[in-house]
PDB file of N, CA and C in Angstrom:
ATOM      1  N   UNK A   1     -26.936 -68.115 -17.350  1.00  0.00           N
ATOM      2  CA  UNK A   1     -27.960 -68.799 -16.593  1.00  0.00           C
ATOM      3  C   UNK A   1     -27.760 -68.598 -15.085  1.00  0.00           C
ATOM      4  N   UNK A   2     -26.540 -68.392 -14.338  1.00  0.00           N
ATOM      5  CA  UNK A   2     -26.281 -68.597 -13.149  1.00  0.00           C
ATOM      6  C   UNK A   2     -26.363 -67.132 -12.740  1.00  0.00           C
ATOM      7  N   UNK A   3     -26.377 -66.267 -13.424  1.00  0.00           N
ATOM      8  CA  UNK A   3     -26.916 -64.457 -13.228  1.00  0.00           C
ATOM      9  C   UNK A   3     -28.242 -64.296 -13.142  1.00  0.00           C
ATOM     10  N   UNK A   4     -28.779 -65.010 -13.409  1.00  0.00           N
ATOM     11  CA  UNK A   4     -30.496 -65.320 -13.676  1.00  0.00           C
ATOM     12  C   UNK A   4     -31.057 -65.732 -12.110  1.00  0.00           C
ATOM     13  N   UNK A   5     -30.202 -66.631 -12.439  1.00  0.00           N
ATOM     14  CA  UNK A   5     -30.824 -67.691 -10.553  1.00  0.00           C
ATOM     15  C   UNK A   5     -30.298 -66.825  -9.952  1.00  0.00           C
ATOM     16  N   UNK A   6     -29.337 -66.631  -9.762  1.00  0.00           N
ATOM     17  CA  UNK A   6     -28.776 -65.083  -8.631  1.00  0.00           C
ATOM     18  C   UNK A   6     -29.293 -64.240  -8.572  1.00  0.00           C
ATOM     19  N   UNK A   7     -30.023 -63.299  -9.989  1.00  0.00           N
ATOM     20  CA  UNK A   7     -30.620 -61.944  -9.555  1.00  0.00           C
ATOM     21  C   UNK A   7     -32.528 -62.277  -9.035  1.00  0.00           C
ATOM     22  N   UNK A   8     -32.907 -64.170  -9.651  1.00  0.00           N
ATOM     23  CA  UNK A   8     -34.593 -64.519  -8.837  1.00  0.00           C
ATOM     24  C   UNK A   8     -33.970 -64.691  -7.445  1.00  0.00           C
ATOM     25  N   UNK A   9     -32.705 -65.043  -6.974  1.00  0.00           N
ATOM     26  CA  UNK A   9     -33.147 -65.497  -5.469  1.00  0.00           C
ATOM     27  C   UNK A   9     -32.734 -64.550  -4.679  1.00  0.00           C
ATOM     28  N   UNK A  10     -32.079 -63.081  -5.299  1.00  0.00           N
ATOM     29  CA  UNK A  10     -32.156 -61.384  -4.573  1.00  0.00           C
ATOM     30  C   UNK A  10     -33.338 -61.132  -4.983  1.00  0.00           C
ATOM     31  N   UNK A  11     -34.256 -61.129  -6.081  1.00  0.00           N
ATOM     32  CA  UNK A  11     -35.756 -60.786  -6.137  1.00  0.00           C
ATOM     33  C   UNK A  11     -36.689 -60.763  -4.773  1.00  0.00           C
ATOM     34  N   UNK A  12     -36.344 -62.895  -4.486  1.00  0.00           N
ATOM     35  CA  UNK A  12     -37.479 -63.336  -3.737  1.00  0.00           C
ATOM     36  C   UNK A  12     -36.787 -63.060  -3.006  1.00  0.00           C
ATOM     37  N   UNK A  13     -35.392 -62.605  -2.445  1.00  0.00           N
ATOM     38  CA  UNK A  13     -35.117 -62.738  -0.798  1.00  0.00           C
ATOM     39  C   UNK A  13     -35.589 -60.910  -0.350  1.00  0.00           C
ATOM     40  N   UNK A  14     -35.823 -60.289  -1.131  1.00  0.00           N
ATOM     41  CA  UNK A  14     -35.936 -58.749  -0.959  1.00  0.00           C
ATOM     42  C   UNK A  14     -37.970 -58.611  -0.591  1.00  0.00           C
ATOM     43  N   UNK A  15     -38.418 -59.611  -1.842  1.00  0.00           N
ATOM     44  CA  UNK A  15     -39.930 -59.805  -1.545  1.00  0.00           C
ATOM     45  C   UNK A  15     -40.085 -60.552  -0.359  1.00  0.00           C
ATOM     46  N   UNK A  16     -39.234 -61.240   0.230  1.00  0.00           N
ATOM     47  CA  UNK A  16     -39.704 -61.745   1.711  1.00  0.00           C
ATOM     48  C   UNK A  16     -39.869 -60.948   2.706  1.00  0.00           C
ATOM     49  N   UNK A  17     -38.147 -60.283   2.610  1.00  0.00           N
ATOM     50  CA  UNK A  17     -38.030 -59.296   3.903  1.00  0.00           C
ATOM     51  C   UNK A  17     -39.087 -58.402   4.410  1.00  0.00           C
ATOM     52  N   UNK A  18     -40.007 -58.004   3.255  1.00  0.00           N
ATOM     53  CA  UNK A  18     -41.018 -56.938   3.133  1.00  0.00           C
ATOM     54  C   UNK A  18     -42.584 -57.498   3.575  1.00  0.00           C
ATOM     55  N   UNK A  19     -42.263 -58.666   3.137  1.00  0.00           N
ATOM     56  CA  UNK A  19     -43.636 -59.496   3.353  1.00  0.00           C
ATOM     57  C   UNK A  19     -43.736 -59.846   5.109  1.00  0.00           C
ATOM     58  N   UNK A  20     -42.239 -59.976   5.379  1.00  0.00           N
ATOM     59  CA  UNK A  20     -42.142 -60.614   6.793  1.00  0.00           C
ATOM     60  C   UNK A  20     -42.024 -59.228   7.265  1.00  0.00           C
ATOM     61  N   UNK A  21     -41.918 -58.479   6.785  1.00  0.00           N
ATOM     62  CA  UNK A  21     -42.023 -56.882   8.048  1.00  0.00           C
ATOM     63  C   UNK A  21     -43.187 -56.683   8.144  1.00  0.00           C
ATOM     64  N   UNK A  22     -44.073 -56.839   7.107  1.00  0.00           N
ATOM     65  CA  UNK A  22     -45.440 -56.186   7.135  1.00  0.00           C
ATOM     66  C   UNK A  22     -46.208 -57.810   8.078  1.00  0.00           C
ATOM     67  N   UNK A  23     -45.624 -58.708   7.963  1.00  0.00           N
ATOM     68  CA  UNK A  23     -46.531 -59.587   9.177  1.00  0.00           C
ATOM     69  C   UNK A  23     -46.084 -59.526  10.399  1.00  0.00           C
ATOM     70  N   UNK A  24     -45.214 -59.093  10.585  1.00  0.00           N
ATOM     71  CA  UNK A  24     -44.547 -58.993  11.850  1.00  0.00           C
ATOM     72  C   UNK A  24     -44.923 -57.707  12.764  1.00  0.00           C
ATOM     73  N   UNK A  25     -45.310 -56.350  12.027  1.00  0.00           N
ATOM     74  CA  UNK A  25     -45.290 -55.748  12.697  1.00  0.00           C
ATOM     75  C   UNK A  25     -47.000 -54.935  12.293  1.00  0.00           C
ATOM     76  N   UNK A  26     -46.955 -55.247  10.641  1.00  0.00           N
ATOM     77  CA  UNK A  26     -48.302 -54.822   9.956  1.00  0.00           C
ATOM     78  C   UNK A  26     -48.857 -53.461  11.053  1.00  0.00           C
ATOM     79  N   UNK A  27     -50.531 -53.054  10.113  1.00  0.00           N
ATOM     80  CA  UNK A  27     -50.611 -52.118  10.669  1.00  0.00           C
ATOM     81  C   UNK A  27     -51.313 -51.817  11.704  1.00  0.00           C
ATOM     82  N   UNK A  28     -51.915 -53.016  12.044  1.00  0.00           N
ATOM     83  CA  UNK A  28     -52.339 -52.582  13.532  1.00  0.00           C
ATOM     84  C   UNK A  28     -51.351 -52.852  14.943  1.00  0.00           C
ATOM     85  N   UNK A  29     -50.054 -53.422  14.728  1.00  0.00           N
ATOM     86  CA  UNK A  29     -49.815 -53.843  15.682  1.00  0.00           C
ATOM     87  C   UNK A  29     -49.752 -53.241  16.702  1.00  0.00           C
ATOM     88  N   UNK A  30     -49.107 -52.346  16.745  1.00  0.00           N
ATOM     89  CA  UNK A  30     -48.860 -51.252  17.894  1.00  0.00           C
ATOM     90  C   UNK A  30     -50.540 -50.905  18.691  1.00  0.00           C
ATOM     91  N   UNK A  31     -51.470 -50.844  18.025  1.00  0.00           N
ATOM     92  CA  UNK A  31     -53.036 -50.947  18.826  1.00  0.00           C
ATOM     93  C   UNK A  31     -52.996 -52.172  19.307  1.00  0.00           C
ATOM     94  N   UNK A  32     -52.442 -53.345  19.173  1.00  0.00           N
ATOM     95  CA  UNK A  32     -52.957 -54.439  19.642  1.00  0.00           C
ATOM     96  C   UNK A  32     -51.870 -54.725  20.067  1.00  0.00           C
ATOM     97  N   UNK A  33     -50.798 -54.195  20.551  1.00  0.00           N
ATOM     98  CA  UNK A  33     -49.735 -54.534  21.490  1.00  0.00           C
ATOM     99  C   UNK A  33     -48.915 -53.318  22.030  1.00  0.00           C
ATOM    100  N   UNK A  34     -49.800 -52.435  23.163  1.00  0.00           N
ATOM    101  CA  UNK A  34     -49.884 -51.461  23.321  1.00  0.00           C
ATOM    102  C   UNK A  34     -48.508 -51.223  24.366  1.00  0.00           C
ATOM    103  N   UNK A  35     -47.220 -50.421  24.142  1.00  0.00           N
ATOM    104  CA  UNK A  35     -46.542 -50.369  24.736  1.00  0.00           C
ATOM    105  C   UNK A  35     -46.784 -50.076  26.230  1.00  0.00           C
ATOM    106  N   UNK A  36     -45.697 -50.526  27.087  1.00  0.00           N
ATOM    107  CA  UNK A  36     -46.044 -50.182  28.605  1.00  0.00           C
ATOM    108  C   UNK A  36     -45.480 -49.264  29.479  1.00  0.00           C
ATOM    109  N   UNK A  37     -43.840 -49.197  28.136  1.00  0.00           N
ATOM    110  CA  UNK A  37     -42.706 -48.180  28.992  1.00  0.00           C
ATOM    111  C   UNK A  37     -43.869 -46.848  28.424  1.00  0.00           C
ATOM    112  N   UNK A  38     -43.874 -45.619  29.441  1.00  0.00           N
ATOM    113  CA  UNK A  38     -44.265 -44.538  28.873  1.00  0.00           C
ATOM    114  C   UNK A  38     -42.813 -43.287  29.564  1.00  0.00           C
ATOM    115  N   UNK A  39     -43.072 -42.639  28.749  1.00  0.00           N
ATOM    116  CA  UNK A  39     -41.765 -41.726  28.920  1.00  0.00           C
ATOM    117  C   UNK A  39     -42.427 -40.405  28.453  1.00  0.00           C
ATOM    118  N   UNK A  40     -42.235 -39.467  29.313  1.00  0.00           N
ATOM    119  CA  UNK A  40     -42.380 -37.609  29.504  1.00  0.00           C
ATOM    120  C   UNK A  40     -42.032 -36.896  28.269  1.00  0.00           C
ATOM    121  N   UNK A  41     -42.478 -36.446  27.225  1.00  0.00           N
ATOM    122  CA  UNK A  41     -41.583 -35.835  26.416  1.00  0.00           C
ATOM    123  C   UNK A  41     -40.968 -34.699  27.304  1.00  0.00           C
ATOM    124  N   UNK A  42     -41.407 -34.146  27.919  1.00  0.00           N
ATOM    125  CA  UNK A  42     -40.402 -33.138  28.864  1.00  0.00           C
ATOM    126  C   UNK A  42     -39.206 -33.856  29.271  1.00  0.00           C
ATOM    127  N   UNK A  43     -39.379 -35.185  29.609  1.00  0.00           N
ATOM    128  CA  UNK A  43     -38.303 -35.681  30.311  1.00  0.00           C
ATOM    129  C   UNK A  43     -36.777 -35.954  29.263  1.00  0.00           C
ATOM    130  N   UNK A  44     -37.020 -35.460  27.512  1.00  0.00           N
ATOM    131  CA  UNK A  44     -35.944 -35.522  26.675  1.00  0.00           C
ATOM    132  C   UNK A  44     -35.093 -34.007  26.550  1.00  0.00           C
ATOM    133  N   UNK A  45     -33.834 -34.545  27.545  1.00  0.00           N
ATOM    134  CA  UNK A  45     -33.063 -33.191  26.962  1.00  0.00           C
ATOM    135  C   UNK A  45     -31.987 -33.098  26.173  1.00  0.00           C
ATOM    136  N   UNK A  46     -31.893 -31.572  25.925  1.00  0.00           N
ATOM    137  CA  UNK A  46     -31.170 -31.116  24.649  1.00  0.00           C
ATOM    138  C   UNK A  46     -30.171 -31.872  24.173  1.00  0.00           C
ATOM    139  N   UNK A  47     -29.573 -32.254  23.546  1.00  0.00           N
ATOM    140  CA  UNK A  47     -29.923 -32.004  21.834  1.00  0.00           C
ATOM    141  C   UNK A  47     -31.124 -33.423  21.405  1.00  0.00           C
ATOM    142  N   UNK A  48     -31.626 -34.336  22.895  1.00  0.00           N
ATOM    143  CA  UNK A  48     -32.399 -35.271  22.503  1.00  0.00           C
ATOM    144  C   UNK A  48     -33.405 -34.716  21.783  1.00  0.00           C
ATOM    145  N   UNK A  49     -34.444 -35.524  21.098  1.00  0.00           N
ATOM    146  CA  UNK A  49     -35.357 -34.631  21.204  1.00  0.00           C
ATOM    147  C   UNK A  49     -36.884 -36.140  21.131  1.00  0.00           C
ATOM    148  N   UNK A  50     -38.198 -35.822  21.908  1.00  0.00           N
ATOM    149  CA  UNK A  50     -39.109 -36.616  21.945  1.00  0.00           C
ATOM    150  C   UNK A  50     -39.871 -37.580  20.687  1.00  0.00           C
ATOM    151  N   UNK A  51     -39.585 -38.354  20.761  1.00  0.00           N
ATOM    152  CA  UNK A  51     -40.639 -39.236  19.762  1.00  0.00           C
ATOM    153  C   UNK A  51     -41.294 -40.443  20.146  1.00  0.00           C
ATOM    154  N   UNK A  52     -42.631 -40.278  20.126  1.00  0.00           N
ATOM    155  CA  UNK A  52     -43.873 -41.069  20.662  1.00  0.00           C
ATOM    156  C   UNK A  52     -43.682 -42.510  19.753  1.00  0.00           C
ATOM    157  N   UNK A  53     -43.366 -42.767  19.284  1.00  0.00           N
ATOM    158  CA  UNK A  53     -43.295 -44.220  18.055  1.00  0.00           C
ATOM    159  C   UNK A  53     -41.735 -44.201  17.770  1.00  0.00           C
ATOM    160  N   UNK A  54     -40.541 -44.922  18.919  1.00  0.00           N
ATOM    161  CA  UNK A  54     -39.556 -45.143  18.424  1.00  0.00           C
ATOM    162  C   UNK A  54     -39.107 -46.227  18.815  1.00  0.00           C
ATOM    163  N   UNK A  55     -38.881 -46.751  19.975  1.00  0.00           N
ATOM    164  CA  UNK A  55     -38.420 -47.471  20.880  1.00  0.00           C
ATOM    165  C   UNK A  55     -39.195 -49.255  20.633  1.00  0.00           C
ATOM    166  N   UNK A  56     -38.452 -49.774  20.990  1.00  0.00           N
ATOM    167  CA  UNK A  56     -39.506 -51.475  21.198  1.00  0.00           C
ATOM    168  C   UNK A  56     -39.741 -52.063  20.047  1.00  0.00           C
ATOM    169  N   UNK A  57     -40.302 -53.287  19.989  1.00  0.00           N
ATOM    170  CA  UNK A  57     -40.576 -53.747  18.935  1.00  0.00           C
ATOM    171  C   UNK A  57     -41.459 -53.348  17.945  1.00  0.00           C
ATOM    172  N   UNK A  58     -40.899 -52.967  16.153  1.00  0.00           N
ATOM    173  CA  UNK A  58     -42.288 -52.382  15.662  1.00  0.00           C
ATOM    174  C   UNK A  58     -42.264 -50.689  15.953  1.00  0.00           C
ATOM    175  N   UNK A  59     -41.276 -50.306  16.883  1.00  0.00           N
ATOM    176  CA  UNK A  59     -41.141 -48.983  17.100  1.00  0.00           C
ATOM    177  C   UNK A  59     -42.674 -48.129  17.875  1.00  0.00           C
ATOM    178  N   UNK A  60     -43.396 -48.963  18.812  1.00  0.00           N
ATOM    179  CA  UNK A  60     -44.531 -48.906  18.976  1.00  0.00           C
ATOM    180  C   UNK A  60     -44.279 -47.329  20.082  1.00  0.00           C
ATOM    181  N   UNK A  61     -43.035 -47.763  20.983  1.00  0.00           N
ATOM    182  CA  UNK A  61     -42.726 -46.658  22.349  1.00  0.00           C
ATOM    183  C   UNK A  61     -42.133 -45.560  22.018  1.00  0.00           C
ATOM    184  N   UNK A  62     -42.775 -44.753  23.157  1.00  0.00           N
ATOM    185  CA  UNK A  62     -41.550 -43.661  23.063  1.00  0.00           C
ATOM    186  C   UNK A  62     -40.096 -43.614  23.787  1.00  0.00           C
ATOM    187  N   UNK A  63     -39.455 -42.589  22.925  1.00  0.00           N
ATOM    188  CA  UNK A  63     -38.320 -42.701  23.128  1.00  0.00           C
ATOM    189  C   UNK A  63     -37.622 -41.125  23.250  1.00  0.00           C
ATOM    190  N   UNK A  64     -35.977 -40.585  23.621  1.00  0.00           N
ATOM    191  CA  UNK A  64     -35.413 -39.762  23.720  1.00  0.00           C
ATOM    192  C   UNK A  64     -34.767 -40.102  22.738  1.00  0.00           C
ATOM    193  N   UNK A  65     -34.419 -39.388  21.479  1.00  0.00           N
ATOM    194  CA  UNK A  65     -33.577 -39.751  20.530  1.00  0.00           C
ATOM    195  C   UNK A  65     -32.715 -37.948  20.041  1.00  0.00           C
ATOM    196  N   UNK A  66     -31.552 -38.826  19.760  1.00  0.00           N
ATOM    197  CA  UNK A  66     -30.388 -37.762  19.746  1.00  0.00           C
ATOM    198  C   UNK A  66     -30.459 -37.560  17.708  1.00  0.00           C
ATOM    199  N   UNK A  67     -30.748 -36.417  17.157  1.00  0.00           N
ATOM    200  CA  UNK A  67     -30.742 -36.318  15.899  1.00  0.00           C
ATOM    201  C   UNK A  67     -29.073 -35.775  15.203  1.00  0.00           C
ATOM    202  N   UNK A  68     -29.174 -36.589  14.373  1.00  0.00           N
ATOM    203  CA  UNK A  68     -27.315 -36.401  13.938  1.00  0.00           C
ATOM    204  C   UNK A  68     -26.828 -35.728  12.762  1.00  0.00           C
ATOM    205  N   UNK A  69     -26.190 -34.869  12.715  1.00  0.00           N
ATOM    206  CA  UNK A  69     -26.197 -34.228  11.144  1.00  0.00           C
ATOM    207  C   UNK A  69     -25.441 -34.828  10.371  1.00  0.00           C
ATOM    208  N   UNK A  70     -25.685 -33.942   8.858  1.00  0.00           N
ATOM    209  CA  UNK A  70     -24.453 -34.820   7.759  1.00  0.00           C
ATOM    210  C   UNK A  70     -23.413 -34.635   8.156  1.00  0.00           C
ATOM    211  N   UNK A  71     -22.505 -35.941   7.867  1.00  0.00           N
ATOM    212  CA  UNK A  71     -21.581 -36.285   8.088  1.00  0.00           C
ATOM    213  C   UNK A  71     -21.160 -36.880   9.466  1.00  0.00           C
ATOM    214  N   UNK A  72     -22.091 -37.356  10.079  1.00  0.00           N
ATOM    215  CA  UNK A  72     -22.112 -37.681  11.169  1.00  0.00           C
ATOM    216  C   UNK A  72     -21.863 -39.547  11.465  1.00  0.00           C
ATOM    217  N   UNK A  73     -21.430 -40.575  12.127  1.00  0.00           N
ATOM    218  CA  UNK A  73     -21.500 -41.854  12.224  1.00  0.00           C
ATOM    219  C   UNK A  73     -22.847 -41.837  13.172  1.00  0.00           C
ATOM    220  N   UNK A  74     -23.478 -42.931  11.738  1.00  0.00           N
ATOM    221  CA  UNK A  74     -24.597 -43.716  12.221  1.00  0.00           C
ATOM    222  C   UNK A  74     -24.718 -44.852  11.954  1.00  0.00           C
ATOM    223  N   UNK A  75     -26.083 -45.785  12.649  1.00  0.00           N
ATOM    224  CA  UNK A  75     -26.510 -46.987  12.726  1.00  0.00           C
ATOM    225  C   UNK A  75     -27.217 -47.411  11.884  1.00  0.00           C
ATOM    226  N   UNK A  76     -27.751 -48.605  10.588  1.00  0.00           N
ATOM    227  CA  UNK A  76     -28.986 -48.508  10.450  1.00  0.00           C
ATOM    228  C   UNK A  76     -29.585 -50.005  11.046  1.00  0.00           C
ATOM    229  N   UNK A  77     -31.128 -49.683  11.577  1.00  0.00           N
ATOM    230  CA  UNK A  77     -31.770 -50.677  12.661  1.00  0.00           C
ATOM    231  C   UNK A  77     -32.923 -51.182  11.733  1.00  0.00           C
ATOM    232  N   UNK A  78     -33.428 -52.357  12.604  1.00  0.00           N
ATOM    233  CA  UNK A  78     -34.463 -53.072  12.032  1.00  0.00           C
ATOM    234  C   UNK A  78     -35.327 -52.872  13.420  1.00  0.00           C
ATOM    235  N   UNK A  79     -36.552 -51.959  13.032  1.00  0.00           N
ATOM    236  CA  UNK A  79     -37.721 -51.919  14.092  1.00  0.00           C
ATOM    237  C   UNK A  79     -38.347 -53.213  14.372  1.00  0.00           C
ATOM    238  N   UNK A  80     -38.633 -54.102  13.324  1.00  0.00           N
ATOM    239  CA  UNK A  80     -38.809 -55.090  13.397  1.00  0.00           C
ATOM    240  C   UNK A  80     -38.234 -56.155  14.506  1.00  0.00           C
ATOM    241  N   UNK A  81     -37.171 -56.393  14.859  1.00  0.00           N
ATOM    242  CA  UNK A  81     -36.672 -56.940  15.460  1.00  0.00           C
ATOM    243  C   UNK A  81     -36.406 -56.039  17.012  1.00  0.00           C
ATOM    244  N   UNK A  82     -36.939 -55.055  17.140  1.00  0.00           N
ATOM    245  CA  UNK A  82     -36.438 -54.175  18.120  1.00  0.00           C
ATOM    246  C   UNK A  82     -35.365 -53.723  18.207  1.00  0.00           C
ATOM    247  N   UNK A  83     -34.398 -52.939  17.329  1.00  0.00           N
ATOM    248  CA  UNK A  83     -33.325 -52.407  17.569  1.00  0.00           C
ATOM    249  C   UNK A  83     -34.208 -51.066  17.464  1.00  0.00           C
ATOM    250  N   UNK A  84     -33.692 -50.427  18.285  1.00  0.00           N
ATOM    251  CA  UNK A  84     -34.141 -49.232  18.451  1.00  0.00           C
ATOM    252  C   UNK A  84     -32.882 -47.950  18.913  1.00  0.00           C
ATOM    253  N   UNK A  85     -31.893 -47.457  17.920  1.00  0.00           N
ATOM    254  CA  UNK A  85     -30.429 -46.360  18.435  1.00  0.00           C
ATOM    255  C   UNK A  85     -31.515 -45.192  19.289  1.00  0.00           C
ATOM    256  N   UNK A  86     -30.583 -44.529  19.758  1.00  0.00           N
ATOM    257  CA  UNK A  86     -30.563 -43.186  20.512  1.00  0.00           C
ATOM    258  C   UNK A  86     -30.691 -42.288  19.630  1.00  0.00           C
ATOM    259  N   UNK A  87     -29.875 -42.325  18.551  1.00  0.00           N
ATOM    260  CA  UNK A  87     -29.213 -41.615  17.952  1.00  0.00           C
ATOM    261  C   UNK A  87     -29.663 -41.972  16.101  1.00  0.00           C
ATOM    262  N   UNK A  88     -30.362 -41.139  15.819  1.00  0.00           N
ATOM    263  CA  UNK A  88     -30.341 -40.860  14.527  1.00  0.00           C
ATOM    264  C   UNK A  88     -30.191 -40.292  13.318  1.00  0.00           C
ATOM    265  N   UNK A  89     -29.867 -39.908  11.858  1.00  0.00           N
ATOM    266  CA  UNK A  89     -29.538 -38.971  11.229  1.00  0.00           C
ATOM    267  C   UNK A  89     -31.054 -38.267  11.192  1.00  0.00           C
ATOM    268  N   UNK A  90     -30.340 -36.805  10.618  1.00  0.00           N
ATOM    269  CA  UNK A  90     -32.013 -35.980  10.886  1.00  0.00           C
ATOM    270  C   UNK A  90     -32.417 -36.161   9.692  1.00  0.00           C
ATOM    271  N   UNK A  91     -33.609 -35.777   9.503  1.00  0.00           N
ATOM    272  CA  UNK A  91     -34.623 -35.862   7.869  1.00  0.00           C
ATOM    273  C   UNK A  91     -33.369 -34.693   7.428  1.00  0.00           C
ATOM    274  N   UNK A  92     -33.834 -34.751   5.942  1.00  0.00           N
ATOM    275  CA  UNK A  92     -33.891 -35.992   4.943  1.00  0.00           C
ATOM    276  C   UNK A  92     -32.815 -36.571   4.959  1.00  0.00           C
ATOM    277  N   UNK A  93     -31.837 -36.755   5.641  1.00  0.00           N
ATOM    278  CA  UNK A  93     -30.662 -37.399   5.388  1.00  0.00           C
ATOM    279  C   UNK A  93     -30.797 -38.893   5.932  1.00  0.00           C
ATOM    280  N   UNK A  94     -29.881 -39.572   5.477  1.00  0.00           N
ATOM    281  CA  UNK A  94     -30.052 -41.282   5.796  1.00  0.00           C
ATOM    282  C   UNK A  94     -28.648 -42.210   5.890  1.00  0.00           C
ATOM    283  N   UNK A  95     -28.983 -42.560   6.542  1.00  0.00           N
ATOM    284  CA  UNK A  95     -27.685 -43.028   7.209  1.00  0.00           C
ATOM    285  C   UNK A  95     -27.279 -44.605   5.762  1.00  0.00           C
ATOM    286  N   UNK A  96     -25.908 -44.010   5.419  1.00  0.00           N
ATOM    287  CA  UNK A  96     -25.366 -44.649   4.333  1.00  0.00           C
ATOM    288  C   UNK A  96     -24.236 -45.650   4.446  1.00  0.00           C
ATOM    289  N   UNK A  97     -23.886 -46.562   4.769  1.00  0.00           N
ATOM    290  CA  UNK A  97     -22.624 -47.198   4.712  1.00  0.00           C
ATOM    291  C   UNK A  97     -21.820 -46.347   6.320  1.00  0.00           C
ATOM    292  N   UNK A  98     -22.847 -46.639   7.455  1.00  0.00           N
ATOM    293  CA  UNK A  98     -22.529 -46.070   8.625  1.00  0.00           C
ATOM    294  C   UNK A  98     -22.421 -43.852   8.670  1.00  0.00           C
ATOM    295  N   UNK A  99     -22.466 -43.306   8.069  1.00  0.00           N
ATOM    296  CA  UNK A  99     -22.447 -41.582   7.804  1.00  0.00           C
ATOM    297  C   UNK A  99     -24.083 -41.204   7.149  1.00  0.00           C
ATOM    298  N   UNK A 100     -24.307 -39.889   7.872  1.00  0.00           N
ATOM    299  CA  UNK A 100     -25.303 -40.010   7.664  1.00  0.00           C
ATOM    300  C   UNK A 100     -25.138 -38.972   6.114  1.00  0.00           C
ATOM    301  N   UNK A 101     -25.832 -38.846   5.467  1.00  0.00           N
ATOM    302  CA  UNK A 101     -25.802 -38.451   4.166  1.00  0.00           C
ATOM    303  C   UNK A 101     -26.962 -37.635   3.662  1.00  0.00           C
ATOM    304  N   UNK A 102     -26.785 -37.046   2.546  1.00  0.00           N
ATOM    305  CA  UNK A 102     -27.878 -36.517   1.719  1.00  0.00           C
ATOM    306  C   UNK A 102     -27.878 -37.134   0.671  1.00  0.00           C
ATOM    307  N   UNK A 103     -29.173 -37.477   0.895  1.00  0.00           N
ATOM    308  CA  UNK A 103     -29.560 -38.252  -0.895  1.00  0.00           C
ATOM    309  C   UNK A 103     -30.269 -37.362  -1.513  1.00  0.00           C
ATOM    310  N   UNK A 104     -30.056 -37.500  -3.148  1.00  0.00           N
ATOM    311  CA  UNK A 104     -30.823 -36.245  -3.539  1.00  0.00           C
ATOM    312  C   UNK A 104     -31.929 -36.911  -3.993  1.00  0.00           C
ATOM    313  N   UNK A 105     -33.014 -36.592  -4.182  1.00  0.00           N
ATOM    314  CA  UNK A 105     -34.497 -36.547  -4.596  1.00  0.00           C
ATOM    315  C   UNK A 105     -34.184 -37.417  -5.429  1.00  0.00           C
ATOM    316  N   UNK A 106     -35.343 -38.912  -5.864  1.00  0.00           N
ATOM    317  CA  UNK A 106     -35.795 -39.262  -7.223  1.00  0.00           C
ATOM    318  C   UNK A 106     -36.435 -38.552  -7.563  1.00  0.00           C
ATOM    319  N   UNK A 107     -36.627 -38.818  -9.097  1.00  0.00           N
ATOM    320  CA  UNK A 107     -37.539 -37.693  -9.970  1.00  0.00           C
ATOM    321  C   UNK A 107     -36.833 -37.255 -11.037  1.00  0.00           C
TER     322      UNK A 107
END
């Protein structure tokens, strides 16, 4: 019985987080809370590289972000709240227990 109540209140605490990201930041926000920092993509250098939707709350700004390969130490952030790293693992890899990693495909 007490595996039961434990795995409904990881259910509902996983269905919140998702519910409260999508009100928090949902999909218009960034149109209706239009960032103010603006930044050059020229102005990102090497190995940075430019992205228009990274920075700020919701990830609305741009930003200079440093891309990190496997095996590399990384962060993982909540846009939501505005954490926004420098520094990220590159596609497809994903930053795992701090290293960034390859996951292989579902399917």
């Amino acid at each position: 019985m007490r595996m039961k109540i434990t795995l409904l209140l990881v259910v509902l605490a996983c269905v919140l987080s998702v519910v409260y990201g999508d009100l928090v930041c949902g999909l218009n926000y960034c149109k209706s809370n239009p960032c103010t920092t603006k930044i050059a993509s020229s102005s990102c250098k090497s190995p940075s590289q430019y992205r228009a939707n990274h920075a700020g709350k919701c990830a609305c700004c741009p930003a200079c972000v440093t891309l990190l390969s496997e095996g590399a130490a990384c962060k993982t952030y909540s846009k939501e709240l505005g954490e926004t790293p420098s520094a990220i693992c590159k596609e497809p890899l994903k930053c795992l227990t701090g290293v960034c990693t390859k996951v292989a495909p579902r399917g």
